[in-house]
N, C-alpha and C. Protein backbone atom coordinates (compact mmCIF):
# COMPACT_ATOMS: atom_id res chain seq x y z
N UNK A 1 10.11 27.13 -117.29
CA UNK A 1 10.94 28.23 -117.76
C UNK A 1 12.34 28.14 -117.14
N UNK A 2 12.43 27.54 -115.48
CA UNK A 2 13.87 27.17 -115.73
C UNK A 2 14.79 26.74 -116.02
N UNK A 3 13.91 25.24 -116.24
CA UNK A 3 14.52 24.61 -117.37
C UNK A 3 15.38 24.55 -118.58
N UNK A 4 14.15 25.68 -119.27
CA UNK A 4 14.97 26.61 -120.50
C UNK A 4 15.44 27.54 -120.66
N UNK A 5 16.17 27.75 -119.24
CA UNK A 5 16.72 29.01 -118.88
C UNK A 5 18.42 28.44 -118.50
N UNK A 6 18.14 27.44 -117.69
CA UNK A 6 19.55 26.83 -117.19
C UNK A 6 19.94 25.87 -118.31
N UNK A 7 19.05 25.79 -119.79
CA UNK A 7 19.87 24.61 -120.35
C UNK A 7 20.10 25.61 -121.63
N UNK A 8 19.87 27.03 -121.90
CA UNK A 8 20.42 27.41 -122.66
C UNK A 8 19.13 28.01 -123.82
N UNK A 9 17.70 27.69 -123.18
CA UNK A 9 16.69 27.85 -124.71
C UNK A 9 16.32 29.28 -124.87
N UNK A 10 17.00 30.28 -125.42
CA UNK A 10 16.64 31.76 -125.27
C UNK A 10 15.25 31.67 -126.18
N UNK A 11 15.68 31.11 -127.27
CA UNK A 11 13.57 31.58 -127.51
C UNK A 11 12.57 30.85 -126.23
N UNK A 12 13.03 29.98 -126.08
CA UNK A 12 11.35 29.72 -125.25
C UNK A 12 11.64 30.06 -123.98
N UNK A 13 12.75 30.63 -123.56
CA UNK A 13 12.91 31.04 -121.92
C UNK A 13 11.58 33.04 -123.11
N UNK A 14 12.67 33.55 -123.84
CA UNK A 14 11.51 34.48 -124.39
C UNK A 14 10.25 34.67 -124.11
N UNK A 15 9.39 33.21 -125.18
CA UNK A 15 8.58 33.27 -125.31
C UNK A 15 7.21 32.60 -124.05
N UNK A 16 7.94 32.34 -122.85
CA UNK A 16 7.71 32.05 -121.89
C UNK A 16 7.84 33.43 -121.05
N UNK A 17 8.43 34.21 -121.26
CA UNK A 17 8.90 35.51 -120.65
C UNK A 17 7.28 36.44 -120.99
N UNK A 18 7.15 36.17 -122.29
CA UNK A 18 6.03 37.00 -123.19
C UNK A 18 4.79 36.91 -122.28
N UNK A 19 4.48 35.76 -122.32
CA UNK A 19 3.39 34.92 -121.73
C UNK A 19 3.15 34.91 -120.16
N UNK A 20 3.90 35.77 -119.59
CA UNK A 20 3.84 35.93 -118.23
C UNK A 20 4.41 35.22 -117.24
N UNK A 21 5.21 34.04 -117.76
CA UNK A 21 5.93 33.11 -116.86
C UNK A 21 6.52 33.90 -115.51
N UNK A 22 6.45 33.21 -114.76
CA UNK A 22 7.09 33.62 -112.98
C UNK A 22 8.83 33.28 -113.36
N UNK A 23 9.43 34.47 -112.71
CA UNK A 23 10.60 34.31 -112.77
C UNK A 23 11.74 33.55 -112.13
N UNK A 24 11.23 32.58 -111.28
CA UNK A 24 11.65 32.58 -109.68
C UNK A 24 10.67 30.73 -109.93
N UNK A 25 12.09 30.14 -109.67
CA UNK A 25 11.51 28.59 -109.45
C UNK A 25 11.18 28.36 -107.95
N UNK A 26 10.68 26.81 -108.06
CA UNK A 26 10.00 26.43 -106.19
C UNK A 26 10.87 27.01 -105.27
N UNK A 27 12.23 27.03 -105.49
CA UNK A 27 12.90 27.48 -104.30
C UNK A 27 13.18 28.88 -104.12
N UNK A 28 12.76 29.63 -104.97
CA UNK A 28 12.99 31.17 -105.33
C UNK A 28 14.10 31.64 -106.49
N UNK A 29 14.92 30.49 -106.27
CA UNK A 29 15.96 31.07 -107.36
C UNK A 29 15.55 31.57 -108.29
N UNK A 30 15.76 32.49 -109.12
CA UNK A 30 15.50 33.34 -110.08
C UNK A 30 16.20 32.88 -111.36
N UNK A 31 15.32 33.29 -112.99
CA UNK A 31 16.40 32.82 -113.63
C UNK A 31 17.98 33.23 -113.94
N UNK A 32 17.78 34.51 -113.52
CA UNK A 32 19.21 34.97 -114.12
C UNK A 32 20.07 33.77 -113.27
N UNK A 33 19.85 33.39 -111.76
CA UNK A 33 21.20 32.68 -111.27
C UNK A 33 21.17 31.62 -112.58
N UNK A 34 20.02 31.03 -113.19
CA UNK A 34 20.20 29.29 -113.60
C UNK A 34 21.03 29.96 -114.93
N UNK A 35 20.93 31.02 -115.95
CA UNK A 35 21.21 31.41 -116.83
C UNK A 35 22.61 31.74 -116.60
N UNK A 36 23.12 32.67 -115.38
CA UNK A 36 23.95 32.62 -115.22
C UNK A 36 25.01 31.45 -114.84
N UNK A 37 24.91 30.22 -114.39
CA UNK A 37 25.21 29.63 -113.55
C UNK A 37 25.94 28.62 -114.85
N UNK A 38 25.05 28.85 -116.02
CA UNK A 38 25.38 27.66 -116.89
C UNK A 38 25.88 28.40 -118.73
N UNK A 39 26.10 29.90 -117.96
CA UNK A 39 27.09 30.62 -119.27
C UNK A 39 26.18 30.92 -120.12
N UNK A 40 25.07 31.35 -120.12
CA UNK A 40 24.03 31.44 -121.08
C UNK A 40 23.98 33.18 -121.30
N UNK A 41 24.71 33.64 -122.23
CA UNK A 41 24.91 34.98 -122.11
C UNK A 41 23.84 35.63 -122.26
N UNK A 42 23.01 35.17 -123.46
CA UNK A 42 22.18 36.14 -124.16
C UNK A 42 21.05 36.04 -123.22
N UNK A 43 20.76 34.57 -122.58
CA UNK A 43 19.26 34.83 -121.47
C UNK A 43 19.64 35.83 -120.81
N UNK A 44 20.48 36.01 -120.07
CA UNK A 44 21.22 36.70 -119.35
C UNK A 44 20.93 37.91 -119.64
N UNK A 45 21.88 38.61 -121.08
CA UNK A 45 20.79 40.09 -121.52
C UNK A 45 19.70 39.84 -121.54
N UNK A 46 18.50 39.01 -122.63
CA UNK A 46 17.06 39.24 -122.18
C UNK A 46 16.93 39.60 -120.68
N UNK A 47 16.86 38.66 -119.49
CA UNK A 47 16.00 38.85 -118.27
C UNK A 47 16.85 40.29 -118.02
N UNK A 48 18.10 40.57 -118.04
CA UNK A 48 18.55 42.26 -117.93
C UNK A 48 17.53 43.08 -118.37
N UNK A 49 17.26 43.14 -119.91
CA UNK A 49 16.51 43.73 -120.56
C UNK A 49 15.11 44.10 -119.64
N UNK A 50 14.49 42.85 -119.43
CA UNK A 50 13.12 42.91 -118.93
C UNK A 50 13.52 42.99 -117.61
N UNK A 51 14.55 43.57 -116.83
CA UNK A 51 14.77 44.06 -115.61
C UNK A 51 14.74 43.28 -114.58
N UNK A 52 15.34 42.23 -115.01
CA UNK A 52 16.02 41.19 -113.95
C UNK A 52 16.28 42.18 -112.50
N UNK A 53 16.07 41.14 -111.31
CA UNK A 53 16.78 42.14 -110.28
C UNK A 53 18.02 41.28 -110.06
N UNK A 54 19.24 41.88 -110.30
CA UNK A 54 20.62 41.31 -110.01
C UNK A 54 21.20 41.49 -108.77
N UNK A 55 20.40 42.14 -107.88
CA UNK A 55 20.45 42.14 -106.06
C UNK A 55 19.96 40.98 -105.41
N UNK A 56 19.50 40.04 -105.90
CA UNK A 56 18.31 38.80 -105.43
C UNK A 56 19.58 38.17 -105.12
N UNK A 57 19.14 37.08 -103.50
CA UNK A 57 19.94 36.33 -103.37
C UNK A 57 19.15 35.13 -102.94
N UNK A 58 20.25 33.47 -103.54
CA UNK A 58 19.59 32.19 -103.20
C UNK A 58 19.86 32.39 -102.09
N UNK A 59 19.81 31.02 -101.66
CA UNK A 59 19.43 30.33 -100.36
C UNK A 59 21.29 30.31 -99.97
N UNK A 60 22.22 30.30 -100.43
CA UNK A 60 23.45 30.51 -100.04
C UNK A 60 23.64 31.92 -99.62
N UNK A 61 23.25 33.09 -100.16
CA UNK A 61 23.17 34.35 -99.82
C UNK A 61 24.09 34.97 -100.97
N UNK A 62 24.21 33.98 -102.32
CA UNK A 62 25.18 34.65 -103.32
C UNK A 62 23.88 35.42 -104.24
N UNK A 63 24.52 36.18 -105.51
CA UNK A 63 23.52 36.71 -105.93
C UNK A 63 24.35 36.65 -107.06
N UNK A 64 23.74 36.86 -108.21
CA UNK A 64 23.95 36.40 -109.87
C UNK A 64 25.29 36.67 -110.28
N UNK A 65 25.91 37.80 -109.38
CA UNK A 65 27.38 37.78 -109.77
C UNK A 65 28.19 36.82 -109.24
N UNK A 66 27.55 36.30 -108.17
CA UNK A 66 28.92 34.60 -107.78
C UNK A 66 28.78 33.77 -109.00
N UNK A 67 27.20 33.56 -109.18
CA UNK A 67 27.31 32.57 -110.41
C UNK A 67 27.67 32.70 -112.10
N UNK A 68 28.45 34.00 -111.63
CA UNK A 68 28.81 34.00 -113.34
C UNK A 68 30.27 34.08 -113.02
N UNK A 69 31.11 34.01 -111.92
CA UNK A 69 32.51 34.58 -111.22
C UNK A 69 32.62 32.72 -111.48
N UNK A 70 32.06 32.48 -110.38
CA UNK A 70 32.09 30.94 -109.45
C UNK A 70 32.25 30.05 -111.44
N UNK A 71 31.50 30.68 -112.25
CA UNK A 71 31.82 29.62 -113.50
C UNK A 71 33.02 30.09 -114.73
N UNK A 72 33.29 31.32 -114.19
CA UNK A 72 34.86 31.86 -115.31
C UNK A 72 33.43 31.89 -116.19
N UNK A 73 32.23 32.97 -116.34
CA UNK A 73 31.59 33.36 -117.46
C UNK A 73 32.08 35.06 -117.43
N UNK A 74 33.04 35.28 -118.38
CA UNK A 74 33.76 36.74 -118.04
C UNK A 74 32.40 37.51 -119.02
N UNK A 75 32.04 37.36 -120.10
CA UNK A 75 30.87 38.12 -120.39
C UNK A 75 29.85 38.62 -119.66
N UNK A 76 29.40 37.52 -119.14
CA UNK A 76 28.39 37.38 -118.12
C UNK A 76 28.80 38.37 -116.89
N UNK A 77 30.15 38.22 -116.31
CA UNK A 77 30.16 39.42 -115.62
C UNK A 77 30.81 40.71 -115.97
N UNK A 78 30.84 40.81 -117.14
CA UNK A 78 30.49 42.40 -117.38
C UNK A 78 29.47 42.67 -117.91
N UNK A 79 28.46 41.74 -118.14
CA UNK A 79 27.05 42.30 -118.62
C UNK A 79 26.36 43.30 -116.62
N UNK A 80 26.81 41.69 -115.74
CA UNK A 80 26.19 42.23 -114.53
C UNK A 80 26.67 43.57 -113.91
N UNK A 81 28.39 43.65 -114.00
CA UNK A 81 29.09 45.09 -113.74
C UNK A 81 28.24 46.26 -114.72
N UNK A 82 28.02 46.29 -115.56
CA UNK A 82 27.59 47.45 -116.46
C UNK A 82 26.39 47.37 -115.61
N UNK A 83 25.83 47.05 -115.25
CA UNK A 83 24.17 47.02 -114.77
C UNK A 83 23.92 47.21 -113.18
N UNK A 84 25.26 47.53 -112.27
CA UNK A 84 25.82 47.99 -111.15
C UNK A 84 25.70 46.93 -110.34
N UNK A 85 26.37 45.94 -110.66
CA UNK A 85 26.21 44.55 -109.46
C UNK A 85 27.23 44.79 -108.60
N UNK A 86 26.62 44.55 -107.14
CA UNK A 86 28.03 44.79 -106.06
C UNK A 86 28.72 43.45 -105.80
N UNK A 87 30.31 44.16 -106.20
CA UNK A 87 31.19 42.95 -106.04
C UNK A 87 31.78 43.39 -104.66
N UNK A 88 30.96 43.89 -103.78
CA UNK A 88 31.39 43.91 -102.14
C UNK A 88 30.67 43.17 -101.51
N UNK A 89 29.59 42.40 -101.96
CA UNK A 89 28.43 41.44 -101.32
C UNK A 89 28.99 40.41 -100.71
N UNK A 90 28.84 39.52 -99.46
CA UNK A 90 29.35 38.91 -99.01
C UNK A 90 28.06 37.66 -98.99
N UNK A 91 28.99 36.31 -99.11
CA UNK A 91 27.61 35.33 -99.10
C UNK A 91 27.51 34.48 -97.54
N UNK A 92 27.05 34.24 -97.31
CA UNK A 92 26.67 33.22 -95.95
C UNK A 92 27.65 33.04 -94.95
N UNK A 93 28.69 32.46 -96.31
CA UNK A 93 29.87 31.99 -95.48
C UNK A 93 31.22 33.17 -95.35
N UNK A 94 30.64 34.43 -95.89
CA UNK A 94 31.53 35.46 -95.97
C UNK A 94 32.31 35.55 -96.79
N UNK A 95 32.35 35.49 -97.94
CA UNK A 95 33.09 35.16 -99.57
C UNK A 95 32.30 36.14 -100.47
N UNK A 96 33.13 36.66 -101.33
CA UNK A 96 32.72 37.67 -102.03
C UNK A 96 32.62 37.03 -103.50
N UNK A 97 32.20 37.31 -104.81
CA UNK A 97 32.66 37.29 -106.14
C UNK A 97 34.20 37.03 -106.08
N UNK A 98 34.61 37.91 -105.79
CA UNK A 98 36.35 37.71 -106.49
C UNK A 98 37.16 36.94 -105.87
N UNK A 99 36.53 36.33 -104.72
CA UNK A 99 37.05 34.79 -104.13
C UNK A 99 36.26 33.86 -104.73
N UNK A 100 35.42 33.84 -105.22
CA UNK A 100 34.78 32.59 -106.02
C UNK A 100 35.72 32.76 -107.43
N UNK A 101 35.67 33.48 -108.05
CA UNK A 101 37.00 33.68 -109.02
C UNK A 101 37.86 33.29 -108.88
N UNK A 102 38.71 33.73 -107.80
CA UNK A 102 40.10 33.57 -107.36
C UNK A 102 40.27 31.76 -107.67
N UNK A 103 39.22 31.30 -106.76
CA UNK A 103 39.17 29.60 -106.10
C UNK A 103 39.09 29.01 -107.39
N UNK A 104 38.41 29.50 -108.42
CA UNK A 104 38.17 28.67 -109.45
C UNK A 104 39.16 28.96 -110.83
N UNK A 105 39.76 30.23 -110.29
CA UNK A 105 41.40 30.10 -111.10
C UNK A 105 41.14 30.91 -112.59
N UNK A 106 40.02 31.84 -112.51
CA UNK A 106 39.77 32.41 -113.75
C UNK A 106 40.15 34.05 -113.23
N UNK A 107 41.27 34.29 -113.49
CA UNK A 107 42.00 35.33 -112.88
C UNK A 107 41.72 36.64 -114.31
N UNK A 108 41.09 36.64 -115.53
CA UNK A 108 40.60 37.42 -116.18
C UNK A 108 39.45 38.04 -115.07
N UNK A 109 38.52 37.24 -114.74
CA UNK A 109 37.30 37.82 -114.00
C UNK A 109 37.97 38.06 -112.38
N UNK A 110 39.31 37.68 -112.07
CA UNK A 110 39.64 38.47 -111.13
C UNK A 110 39.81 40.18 -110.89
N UNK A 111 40.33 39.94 -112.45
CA UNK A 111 41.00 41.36 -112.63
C UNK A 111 39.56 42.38 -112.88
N UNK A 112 38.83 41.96 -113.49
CA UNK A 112 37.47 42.59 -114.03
C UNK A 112 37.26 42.92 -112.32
N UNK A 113 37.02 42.12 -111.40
CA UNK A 113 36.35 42.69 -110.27
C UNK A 113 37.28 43.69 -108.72
């Protein structure tokens, strides 16, 4: 399921969803980061829908809003803003969302955060 989550397959990330699939690959990552990570809007609403937790953090200490900042996916982060994602979270190395923005020069999703 992460597979078809990080490469874009909304029916079978779905119909894998239906079927009880675990949300959360070997390392814990969850799908929203892989969905997020690779601009996949609509997985993105589904796992919202079915109540993604958008507080979860990888193993860096970012959580689904770096990886939609960190890729200039401006949809993606206003799907996560509408759904109350904190853009005060700090990751590992002490970097927020709107410095992963900033760094990567997509100054629309600056302004959003």
């Amino acid at each position: 399921i992460y597979i078809a989550a990080s490469e874009g397959h909304t029916e079978i990330v779905k119909l894998l969803l239906d079927k009880g699939a675990d949300i959360r690959d070997h390392e814990g990552e969850t799908l929203i980061f892989a969905a997020a990570n690779g601009g996949y809007t609509e997985i993105v609403k589904l796992l919202l829908d079915k109540g993604a937790d958008i507080t979860v953090r990888d193993y860096d200490g970012e959580t689904p809003i770096f990886a939609a900042a960190n890729g200039g996916y401006t949809e993606i982060v206003k799907l996560l803003l509408d759904k109350g994602a904190d853009i005060t979270v700090r990751d590992h190395e002490g970097e927020t969302p709107i410095f992963a923005a900033a760094n990567g020069g997509y100054t629309k999703i600056v302004k959003l955060l």
